[in-house]
Protein backbone atom coordinates (compact mmCIF):
# COMPACT_ATOMS: atom_id res chain seq x y z
CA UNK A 1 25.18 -27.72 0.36
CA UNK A 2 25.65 -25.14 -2.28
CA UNK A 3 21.83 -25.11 -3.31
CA UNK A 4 21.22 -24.69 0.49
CA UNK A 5 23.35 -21.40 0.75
CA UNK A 6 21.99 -20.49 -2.75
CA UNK A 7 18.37 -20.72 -2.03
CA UNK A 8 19.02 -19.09 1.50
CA UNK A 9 20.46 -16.11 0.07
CA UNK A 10 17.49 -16.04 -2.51
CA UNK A 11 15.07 -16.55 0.54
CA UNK A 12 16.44 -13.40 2.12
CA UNK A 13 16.80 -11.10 -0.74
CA UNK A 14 13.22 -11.74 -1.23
CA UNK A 15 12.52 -11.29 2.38
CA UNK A 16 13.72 -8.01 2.63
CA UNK A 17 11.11 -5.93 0.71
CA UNK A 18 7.98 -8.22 2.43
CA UNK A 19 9.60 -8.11 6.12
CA UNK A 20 10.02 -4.43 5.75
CA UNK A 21 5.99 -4.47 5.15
CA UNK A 22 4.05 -3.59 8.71
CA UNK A 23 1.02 -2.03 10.86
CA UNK A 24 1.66 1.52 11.44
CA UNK A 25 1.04 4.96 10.61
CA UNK A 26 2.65 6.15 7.06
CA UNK A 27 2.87 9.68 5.56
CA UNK A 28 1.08 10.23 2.38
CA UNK A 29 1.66 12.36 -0.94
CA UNK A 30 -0.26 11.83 -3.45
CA UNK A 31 -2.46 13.30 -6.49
CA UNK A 32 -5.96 12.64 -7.10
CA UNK A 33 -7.32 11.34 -11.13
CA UNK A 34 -7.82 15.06 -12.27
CA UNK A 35 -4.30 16.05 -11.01
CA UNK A 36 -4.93 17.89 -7.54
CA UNK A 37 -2.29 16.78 -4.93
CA UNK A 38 -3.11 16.08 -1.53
CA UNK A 39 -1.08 15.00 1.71
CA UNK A 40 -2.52 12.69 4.89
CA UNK A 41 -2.04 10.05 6.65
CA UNK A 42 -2.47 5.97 6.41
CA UNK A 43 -2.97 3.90 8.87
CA UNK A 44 -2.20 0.48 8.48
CA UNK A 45 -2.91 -2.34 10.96
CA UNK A 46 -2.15 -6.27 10.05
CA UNK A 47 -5.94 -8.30 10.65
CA UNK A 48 -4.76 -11.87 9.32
CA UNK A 49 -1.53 -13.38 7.82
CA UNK A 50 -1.25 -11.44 4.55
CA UNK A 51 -4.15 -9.21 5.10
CA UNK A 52 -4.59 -4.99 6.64
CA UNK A 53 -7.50 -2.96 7.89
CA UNK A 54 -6.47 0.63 6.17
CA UNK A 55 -7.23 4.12 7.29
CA UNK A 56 -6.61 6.75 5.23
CA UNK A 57 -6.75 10.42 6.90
CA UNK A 58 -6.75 13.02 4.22
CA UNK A 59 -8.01 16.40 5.85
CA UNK A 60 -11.37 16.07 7.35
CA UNK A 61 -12.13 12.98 5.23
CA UNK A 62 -11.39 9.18 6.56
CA UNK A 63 -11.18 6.67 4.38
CA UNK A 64 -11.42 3.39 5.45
CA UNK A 65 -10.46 -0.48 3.43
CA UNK A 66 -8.83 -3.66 3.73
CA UNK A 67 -5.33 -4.53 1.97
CA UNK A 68 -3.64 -8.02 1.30
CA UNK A 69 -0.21 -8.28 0.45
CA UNK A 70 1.01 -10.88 -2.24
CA UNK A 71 4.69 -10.84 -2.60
CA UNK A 72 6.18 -7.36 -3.39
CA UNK A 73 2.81 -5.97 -3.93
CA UNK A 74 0.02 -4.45 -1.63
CA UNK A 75 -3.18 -4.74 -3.27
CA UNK A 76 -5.84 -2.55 -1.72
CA UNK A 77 -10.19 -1.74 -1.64
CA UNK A 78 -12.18 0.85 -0.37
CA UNK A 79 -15.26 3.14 -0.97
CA UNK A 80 -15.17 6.77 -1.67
CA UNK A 81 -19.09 7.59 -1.17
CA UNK A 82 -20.91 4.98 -3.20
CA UNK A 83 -17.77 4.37 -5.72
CA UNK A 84 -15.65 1.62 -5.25
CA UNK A 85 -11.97 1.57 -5.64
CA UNK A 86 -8.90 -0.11 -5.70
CA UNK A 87 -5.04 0.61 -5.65
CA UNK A 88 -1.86 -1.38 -6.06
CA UNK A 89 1.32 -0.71 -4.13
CA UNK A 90 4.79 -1.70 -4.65
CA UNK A 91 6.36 -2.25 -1.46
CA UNK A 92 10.11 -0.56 -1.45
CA UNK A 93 12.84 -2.36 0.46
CA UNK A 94 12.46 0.52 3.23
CA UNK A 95 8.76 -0.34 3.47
CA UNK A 96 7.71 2.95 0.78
CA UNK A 97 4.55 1.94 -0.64
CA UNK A 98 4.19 3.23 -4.29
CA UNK A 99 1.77 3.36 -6.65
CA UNK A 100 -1.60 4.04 -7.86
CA UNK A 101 -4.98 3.82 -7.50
CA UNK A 102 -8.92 4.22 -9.27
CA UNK A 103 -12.41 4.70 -8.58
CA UNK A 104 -15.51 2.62 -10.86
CA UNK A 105 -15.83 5.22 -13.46
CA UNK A 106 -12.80 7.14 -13.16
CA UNK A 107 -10.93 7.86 -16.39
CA UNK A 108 -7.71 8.21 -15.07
CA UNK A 109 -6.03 6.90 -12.37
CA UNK A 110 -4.79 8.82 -8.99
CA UNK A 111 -0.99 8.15 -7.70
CA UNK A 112 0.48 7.83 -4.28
CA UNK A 113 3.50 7.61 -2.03
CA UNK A 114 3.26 6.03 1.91
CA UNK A 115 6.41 6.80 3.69
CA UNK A 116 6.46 4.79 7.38
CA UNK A 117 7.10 7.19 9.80
């Protein structure tokens, strides 16, 4: 009985950060490989069990790629023009997604913050 309540209680502390991890529209700060900051929006909708069709709105530019998660982590691709990129996203226990993200090429990496609104 005591490794039943013990692995329950590990079960949901786990939980928490992954439950908290949803379709919807986040607010985004972030700065771009050569430093310049820039604010938008993400839009996140859930497309399969562990997977997201993403939607980034950054001024007049949309941005569109897919995202699986994989424990505390949201993993994601997209294009920007012909380049393809990538970011990785540690989900916070209030559903913050942080982290940072590249382009084929790039020498540096960009860095961004998705707040749920």
């Amino acid at each position: 009985m005591r490794r039943f309540l013990l692995g329950a209680a590990l079960a949901l502390s786990l939980a928490g950060p992954a439950a908290a991890q949803r379709s919807g529209t986040y607010d985004i700060t972030g700065a771009n490989p050569d430093g310049t900051e820039y604010t938008g929006t993400m839009m996140l909708t859930q497309v399969g069990l562990s997977t997201f069709r993403v939607v980034w709105t950054i001024g007049q530019d949309m941005i569109e790629g897919v995202a699986m998660v994989s424990g505390l982590t949201l993993a994601t691709a997209f294009s920007l023009g012909n380049q393809p990129g990538m970011g990785i996203y540690e989900i916070r226990r209030d559903g913050t997604l942080e982290g940072g993200w590249t382009v084929v090429g790039a020498f540096a990496q960009g860095r961004e913050t998705a707040r749920p609104r």
